[in-house]
C-alpha atoms as a PDB file:
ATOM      1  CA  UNK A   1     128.056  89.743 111.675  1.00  0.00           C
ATOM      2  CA  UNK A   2     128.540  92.679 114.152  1.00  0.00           C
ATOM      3  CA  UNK A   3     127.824  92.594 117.549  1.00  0.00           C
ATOM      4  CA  UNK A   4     124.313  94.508 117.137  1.00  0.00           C
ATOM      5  CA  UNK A   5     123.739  93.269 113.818  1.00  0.00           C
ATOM      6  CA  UNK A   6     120.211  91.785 113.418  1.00  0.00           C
ATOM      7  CA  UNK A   7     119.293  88.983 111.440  1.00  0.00           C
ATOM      8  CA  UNK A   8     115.914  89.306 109.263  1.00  0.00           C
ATOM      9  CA  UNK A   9     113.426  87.005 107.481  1.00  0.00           C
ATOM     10  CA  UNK A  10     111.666  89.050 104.920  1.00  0.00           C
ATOM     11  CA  UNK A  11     108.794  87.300 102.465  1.00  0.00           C
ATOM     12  CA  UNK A  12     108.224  88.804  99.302  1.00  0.00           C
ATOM     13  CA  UNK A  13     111.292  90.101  99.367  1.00  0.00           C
ATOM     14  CA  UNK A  14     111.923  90.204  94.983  1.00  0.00           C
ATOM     15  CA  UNK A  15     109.996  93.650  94.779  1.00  0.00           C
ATOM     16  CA  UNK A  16     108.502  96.611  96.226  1.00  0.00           C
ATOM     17  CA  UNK A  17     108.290  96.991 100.274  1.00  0.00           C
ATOM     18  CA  UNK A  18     110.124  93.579 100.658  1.00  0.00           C
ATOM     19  CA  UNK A  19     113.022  94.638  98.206  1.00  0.00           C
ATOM     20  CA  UNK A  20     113.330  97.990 100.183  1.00  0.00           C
ATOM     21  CA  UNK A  21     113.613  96.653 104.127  1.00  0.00           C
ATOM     22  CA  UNK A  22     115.747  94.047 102.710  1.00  0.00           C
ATOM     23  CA  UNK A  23     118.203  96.890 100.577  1.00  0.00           C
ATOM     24  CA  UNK A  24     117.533  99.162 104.020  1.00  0.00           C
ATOM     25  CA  UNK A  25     118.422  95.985 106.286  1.00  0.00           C
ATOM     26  CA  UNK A  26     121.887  94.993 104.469  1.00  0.00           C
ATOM     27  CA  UNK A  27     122.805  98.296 104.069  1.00  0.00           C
ATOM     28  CA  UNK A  28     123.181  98.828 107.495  1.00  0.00           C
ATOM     29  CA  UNK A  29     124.995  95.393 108.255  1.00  0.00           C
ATOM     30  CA  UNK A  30     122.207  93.309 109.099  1.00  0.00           C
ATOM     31  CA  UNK A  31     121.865  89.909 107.283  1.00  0.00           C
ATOM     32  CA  UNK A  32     118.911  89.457 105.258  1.00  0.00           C
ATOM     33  CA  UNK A  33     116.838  86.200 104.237  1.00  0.00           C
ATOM     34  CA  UNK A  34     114.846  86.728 101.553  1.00  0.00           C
ATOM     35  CA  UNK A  35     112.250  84.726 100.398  1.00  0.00           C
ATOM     36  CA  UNK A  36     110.039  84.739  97.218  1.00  0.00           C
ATOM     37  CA  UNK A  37     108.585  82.266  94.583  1.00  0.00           C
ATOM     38  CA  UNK A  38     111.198  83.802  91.924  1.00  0.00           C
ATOM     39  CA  UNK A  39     114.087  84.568  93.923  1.00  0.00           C
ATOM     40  CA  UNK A  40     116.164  85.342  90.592  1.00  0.00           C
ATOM     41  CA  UNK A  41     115.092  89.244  91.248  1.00  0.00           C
ATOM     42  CA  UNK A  42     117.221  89.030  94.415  1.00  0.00           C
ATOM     43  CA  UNK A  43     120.603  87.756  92.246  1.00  0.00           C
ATOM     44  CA  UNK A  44     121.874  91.081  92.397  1.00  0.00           C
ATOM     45  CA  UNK A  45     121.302  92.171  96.146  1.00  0.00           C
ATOM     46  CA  UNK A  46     122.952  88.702  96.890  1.00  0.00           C
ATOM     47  CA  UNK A  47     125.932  89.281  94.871  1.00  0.00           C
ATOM     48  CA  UNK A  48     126.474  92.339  95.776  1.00  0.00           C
ATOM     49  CA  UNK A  49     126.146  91.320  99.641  1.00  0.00           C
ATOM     50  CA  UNK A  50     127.225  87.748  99.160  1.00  0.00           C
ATOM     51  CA  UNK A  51     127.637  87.263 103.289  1.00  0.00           C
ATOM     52  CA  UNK A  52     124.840  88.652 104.874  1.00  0.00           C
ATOM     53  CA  UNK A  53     122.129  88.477 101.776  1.00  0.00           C
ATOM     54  CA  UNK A  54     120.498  84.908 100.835  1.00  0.00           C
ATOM     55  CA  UNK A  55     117.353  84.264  98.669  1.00  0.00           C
ATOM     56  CA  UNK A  56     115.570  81.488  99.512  1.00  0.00           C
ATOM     57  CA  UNK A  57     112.683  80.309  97.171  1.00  0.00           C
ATOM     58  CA  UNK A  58     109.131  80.043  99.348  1.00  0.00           C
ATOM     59  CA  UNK A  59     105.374  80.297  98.638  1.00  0.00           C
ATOM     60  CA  UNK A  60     104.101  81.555 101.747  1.00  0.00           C
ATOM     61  CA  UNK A  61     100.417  79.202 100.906  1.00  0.00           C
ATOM     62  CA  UNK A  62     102.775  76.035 101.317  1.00  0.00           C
ATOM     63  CA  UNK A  63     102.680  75.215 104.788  1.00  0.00           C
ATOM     64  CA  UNK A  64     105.132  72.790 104.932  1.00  0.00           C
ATOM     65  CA  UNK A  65     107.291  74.660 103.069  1.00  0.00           C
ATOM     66  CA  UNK A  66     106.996  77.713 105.237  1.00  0.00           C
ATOM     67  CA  UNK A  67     108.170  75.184 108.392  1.00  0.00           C
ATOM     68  CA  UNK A  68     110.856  73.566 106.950  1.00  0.00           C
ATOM     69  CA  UNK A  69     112.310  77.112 105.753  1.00  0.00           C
ATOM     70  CA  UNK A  70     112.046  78.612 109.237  1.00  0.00           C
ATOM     71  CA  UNK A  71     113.485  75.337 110.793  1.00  0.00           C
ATOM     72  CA  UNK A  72     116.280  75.604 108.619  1.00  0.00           C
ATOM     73  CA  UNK A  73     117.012  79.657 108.966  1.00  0.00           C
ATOM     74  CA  UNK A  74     116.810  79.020 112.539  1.00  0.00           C
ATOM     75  CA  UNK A  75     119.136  75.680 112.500  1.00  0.00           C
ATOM     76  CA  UNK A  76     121.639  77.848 110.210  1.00  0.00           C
ATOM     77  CA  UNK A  77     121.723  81.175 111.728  1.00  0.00           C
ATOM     78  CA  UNK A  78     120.716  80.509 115.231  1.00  0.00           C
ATOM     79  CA  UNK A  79     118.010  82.675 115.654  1.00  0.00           C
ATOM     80  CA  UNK A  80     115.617  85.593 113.331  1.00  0.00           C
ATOM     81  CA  UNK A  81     115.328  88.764 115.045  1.00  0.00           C
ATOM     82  CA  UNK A  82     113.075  90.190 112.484  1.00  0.00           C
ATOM     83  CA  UNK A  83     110.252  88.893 110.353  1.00  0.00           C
ATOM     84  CA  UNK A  84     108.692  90.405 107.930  1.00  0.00           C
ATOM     85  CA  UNK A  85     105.342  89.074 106.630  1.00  0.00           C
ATOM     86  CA  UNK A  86     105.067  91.079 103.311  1.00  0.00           C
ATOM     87  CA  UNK A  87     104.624  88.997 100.485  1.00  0.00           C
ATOM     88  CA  UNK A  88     100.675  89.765  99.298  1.00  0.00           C
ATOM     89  CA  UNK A  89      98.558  90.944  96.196  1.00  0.00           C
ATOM     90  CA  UNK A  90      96.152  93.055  95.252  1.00  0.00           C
ATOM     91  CA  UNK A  91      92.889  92.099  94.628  1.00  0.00           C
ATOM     92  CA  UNK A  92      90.083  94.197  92.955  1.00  0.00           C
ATOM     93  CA  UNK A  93      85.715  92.990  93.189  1.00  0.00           C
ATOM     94  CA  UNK A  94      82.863  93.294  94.213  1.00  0.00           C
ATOM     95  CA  UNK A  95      81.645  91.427  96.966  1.00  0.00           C
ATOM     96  CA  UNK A  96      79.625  89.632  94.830  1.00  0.00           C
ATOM     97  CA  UNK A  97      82.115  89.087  92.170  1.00  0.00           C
ATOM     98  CA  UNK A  98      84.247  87.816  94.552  1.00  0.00           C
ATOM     99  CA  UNK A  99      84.688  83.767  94.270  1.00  0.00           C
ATOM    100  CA  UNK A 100      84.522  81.676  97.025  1.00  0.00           C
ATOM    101  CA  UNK A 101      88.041  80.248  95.968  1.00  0.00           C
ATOM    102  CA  UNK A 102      89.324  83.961  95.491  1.00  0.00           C
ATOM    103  CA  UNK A 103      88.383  84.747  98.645  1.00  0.00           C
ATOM    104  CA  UNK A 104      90.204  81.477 100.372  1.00  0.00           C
ATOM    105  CA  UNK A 105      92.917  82.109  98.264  1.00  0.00           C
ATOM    106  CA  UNK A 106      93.631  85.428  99.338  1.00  0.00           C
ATOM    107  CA  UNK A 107      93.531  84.948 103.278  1.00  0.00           C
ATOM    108  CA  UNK A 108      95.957  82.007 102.689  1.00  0.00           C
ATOM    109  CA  UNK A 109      98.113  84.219 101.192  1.00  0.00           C
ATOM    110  CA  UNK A 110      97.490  87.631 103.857  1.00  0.00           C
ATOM    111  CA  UNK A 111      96.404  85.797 107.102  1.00  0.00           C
ATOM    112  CA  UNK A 112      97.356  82.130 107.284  1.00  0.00           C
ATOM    113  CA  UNK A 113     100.878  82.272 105.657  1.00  0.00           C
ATOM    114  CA  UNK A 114     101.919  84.750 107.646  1.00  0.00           C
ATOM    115  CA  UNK A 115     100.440  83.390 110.848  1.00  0.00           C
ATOM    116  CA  UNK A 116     102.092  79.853 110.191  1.00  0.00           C
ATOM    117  CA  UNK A 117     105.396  81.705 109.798  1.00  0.00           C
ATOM    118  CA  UNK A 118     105.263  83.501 112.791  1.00  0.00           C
ATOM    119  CA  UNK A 119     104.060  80.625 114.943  1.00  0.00           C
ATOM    120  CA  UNK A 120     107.124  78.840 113.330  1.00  0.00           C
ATOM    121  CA  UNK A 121     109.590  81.552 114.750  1.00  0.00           C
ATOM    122  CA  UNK A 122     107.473  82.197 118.102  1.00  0.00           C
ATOM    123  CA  UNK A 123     108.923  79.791 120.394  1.00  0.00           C
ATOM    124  CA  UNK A 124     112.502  80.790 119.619  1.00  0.00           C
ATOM    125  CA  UNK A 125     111.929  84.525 120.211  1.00  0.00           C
ATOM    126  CA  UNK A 126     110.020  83.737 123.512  1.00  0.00           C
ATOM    127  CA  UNK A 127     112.979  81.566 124.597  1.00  0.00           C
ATOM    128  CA  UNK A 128     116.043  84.639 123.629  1.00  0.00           C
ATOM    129  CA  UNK A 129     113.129  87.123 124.749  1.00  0.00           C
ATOM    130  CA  UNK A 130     113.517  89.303 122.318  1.00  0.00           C
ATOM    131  CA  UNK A 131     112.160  89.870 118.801  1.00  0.00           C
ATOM    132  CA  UNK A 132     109.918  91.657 116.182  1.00  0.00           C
ATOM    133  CA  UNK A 133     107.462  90.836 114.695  1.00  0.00           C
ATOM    134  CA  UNK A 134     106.490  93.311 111.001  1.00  0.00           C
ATOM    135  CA  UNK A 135     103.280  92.723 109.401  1.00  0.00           C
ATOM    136  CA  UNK A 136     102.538  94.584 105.755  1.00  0.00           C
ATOM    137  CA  UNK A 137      98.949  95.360 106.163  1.00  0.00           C
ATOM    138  CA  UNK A 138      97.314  98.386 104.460  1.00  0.00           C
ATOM    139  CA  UNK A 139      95.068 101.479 105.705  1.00  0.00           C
ATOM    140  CA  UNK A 140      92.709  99.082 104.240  1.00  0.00           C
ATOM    141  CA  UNK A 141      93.346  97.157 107.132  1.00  0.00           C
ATOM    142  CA  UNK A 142      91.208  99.307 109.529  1.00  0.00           C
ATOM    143  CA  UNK A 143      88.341 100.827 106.627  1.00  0.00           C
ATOM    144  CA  UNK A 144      87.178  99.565 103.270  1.00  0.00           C
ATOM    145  CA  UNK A 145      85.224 100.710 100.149  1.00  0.00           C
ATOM    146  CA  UNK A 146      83.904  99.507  97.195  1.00  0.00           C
ATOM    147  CA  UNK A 147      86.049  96.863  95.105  1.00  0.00           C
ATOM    148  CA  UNK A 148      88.345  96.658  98.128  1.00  0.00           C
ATOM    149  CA  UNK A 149      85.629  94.416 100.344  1.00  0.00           C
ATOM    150  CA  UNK A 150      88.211  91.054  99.915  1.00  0.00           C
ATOM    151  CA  UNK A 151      91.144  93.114 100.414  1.00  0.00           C
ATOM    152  CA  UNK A 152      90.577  94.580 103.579  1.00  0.00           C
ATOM    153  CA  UNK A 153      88.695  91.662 104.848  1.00  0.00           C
ATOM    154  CA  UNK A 154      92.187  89.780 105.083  1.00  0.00           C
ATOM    155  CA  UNK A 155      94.043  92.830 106.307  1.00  0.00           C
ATOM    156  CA  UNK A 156      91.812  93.379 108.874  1.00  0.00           C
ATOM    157  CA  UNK A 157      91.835  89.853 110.021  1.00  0.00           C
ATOM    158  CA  UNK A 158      96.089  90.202 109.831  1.00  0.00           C
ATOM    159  CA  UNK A 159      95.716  93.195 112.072  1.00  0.00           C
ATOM    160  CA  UNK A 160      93.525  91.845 115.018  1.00  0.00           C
ATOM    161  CA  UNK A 161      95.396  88.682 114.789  1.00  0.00           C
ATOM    162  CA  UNK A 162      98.434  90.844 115.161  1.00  0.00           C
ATOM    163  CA  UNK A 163      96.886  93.276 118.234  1.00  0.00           C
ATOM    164  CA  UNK A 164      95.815  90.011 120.163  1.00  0.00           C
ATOM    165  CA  UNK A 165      99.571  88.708 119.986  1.00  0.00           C
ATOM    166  CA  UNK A 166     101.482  91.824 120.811  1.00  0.00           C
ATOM    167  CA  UNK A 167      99.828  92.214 124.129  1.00  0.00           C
ATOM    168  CA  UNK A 168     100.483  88.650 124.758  1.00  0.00           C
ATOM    169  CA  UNK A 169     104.406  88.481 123.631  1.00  0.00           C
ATOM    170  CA  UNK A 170     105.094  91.748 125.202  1.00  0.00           C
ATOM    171  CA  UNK A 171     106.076  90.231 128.889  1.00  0.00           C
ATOM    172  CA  UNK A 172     108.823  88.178 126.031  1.00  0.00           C
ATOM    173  CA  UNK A 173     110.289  91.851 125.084  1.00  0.00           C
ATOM    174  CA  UNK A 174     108.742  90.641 121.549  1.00  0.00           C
ATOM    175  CA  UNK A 175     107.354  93.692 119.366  1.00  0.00           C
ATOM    176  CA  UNK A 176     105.032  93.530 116.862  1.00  0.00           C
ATOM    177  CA  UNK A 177     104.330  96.335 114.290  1.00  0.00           C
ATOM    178  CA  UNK A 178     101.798  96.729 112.319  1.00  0.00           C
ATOM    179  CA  UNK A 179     102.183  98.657 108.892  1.00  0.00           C
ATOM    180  CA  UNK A 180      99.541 100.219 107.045  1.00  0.00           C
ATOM    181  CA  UNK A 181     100.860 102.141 103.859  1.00  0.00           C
ATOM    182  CA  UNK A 182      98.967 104.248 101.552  1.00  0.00           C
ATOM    183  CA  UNK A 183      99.708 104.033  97.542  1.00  0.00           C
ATOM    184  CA  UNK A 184     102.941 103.643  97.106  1.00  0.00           C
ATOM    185  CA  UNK A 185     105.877 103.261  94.028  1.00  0.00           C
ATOM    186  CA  UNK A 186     105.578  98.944  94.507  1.00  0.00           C
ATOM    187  CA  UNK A 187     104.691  96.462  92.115  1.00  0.00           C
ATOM    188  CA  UNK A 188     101.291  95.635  93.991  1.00  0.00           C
ATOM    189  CA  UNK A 189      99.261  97.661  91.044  1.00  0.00           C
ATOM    190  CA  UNK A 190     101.435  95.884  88.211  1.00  0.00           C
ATOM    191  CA  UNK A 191     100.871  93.122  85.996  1.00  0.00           C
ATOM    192  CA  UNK A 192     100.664  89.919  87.546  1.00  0.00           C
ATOM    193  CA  UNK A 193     100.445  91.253  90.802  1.00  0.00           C
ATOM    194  CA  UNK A 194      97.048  92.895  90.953  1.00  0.00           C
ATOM    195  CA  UNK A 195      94.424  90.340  90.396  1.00  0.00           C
ATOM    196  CA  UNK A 196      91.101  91.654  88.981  1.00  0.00           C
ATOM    197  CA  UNK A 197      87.198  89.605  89.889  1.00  0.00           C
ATOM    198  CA  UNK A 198      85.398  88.783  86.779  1.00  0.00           C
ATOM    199  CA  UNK A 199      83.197  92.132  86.313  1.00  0.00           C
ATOM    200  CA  UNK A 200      79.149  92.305  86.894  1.00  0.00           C
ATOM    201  CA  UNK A 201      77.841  94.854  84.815  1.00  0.00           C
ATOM    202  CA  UNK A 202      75.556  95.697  87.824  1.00  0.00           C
ATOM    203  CA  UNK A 203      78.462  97.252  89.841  1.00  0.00           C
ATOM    204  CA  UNK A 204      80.090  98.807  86.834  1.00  0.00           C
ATOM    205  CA  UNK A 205      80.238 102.332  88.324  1.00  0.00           C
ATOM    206  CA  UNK A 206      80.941 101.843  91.879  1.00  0.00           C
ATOM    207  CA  UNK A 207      83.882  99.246  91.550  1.00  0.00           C
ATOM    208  CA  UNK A 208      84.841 100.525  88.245  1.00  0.00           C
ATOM    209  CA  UNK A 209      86.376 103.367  89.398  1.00  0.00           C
ATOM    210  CA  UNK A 210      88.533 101.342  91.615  1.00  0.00           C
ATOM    211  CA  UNK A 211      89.456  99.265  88.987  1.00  0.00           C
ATOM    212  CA  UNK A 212      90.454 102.143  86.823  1.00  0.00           C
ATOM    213  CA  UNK A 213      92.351 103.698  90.224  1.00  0.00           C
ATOM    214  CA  UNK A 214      94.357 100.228  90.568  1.00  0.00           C
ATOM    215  CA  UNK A 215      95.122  99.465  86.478  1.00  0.00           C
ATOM    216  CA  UNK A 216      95.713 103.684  85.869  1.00  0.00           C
ATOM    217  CA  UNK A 217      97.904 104.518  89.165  1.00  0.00           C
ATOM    218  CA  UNK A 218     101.116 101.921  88.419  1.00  0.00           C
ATOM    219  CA  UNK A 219     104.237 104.199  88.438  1.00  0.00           C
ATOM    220  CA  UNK A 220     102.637 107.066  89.732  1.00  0.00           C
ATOM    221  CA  UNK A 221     101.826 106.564  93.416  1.00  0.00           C
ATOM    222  CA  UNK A 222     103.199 109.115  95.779  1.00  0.00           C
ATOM    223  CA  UNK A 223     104.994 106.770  98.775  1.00  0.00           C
ATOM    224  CA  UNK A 224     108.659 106.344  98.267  1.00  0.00           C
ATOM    225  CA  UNK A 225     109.449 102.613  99.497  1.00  0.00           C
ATOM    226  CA  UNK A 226     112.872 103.167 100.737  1.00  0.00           C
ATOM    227  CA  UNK A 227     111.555 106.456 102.892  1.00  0.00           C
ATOM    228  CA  UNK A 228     109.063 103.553 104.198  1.00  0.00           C
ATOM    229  CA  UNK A 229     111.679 100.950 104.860  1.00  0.00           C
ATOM    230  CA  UNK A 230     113.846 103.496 106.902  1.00  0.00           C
ATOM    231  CA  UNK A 231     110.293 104.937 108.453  1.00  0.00           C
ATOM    232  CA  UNK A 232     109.670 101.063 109.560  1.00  0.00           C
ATOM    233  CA  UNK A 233     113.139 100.762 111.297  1.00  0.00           C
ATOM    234  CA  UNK A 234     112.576 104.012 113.182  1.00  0.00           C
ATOM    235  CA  UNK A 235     109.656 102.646 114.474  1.00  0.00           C
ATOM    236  CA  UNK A 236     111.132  99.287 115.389  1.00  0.00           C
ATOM    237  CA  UNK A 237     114.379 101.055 117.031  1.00  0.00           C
ATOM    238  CA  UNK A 238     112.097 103.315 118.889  1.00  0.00           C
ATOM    239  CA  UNK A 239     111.916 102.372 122.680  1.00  0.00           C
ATOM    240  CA  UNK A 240     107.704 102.731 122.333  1.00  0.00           C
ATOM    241  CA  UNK A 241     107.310 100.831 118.716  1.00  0.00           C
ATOM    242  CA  UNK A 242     103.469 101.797 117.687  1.00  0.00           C
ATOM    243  CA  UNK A 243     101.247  99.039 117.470  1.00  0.00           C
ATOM    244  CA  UNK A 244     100.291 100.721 114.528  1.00  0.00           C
ATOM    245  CA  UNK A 245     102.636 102.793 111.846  1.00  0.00           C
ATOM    246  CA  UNK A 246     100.746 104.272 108.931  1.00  0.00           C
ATOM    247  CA  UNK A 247     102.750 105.022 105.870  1.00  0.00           C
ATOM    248  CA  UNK A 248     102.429 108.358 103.183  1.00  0.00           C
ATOM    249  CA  UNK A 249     100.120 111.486 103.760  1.00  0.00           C
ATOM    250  CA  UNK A 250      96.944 109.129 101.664  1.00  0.00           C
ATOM    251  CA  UNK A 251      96.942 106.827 104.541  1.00  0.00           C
ATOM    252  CA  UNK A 252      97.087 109.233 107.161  1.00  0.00           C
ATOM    253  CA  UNK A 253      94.315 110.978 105.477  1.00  0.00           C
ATOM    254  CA  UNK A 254      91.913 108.331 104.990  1.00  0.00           C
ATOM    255  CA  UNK A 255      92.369 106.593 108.086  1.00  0.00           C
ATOM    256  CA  UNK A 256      91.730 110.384 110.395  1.00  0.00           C
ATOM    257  CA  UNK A 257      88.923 110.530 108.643  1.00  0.00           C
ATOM    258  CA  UNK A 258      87.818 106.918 109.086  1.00  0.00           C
ATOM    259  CA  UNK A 259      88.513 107.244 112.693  1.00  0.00           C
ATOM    260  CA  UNK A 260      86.288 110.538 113.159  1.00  0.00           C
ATOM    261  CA  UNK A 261      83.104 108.901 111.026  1.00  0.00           C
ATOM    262  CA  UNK A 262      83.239 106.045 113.400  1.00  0.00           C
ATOM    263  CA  UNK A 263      83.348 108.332 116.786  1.00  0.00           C
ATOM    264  CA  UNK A 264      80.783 110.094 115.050  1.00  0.00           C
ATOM    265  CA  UNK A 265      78.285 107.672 114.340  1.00  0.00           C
ATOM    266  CA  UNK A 266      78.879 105.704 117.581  1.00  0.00           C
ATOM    267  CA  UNK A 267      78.057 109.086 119.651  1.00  0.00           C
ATOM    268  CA  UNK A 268      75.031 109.683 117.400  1.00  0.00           C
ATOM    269  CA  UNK A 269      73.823 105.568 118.651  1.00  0.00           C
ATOM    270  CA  UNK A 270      75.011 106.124 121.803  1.00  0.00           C
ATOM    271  CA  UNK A 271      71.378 106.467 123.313  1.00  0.00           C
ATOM    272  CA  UNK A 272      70.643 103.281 121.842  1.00  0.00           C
ATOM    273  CA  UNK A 273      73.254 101.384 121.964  1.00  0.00           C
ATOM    274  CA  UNK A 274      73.721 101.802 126.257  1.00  0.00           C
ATOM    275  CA  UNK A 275      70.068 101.139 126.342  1.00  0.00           C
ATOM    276  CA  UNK A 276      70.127  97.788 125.495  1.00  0.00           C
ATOM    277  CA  UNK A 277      71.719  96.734 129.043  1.00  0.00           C
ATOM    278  CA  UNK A 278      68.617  95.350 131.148  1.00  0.00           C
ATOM    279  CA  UNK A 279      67.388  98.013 133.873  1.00  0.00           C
ATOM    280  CA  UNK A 280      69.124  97.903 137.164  1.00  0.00           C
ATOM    281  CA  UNK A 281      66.479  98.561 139.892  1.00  0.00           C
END
């Protein structure tokens, strides 16, 4: 490895954003861990990198697993500078035709995965005092709509878990960055990977067009993954990382316009809202 070469941890790594910081990462002489439940899609980035690219096999819902693969990536290599918490799904309901067990299912996979990783690699990044910390959210992450209630639910819990820690690791020199892409060219609308509630007639309209926008858009989404991957290390060289890095012109769109309905309506409540402090004499 080269002096300034970083070392990264990537989940998810087989496909879509994963694939693309990984490809991004070697490229530019960093050594890349990758780790997915089929890490045969990695064969050829390993072969063709065969000393700085390694697929490990991981589940990021297996705890134990997710310990005893950052114990032994940090035993090995001394140290991650990078982690990536990317691996994730889409899922597509209704509130109401969401199931309890999809709904646990789902933050194991977006919120408690990721967190047990992190926690893993924590102490060692504290200690070096440096570090960053990347976590795949969505613009989902800060609004939701219909079919998308489960989705964004663990997204937004992945995001104010991950605003809480950065202002407490930032006296480390640890950065954390969250990213919130729009549609892009991934896997996360394809078979297997988008996971669909059993439908209620009753909400046929409203969450049927977001089923039709998740099974109809595969292969045709606007974001370019590798333009996000070398977007994401920008951001990360950058001497101010943003908290917050929003990815393709659909995110940036929907989330300004997010952000002015929400000044808007708390200025219209205003009046109400201050007037619920008792009266000072």
């Amino acid at each position: 490895m080269g002096e300034n070469a970083k070392v990264w941890l990537v989940t998810g790594a087989s496909s879509g954003f994963g694939r693309a910081i990984a490809q991004a990462a070697v490229a530019a002489g960093d050594t890349v861990i990758g780790t997915a439940r089929w890490i045969e899609a990695l064969d050829d980035l390993v072969a063709a990198y065969p000393d700085r690219a390694e697929a490990i096999s991981m589940d990021v819902t297996d705890g134990e697993r997710v310990d005893a693969v950052a114990a032994d990536v940090l035993a090995r290599y001394g140290r991650v500078d990078v982690v990536v918490n990317n691996a994730g799904r889409t899922q597509v309901g209704a509130f109401e035709e969401t199931t309890d067990q999809e709904l646990r299912d789902l933050f194991e996979l977006h919120v408690f995965g990721p967190a047990r990783l992190t926690r893993a690699l924590l102490p060692q990044m504290r200690e070096r005092g440096s570090g960053s910390i990347v976590n795949i959210s969505s613009f989902g992450g800060q609004l939701s709509f219909a079919g998308f209630s489960a989705y964004s639910a663990t997204k937004a819990a992945l995001e104010q878990l991950s605003e809480g820690l950065a202002d407490e690791v930032s006296p480390f020199g640890i950065k954390v960055l969250i990213v919130e892409p729009g549609a892009f060219r991934t896997n996360l609308f394809g078979k297997g990977a988008a996971y669909f509630s059993e439908e209620n007639p009753a909400y046929a309209e409203k969450v049927g067009a977001t089923r039709q926008l998740v099974q109809g858009s595969d292969g045709e989404q606007p974001g370019d993954p590798a333009k996000a991957a070398a977007a994401i290390r920008l951001a990360l060289d950058a001497e101010n990382t943003p908290l917050r890095l929003a990815l393709g012109g659909d995110a940036v769109d929907y989330l300004t316009r997010h952000l002015d309905s929400v000044r808007a309506e708390l200025s219209e409540w205003e009046k109400v809202s201050r007037g619920t402090d008792f009266d000072t004499e």
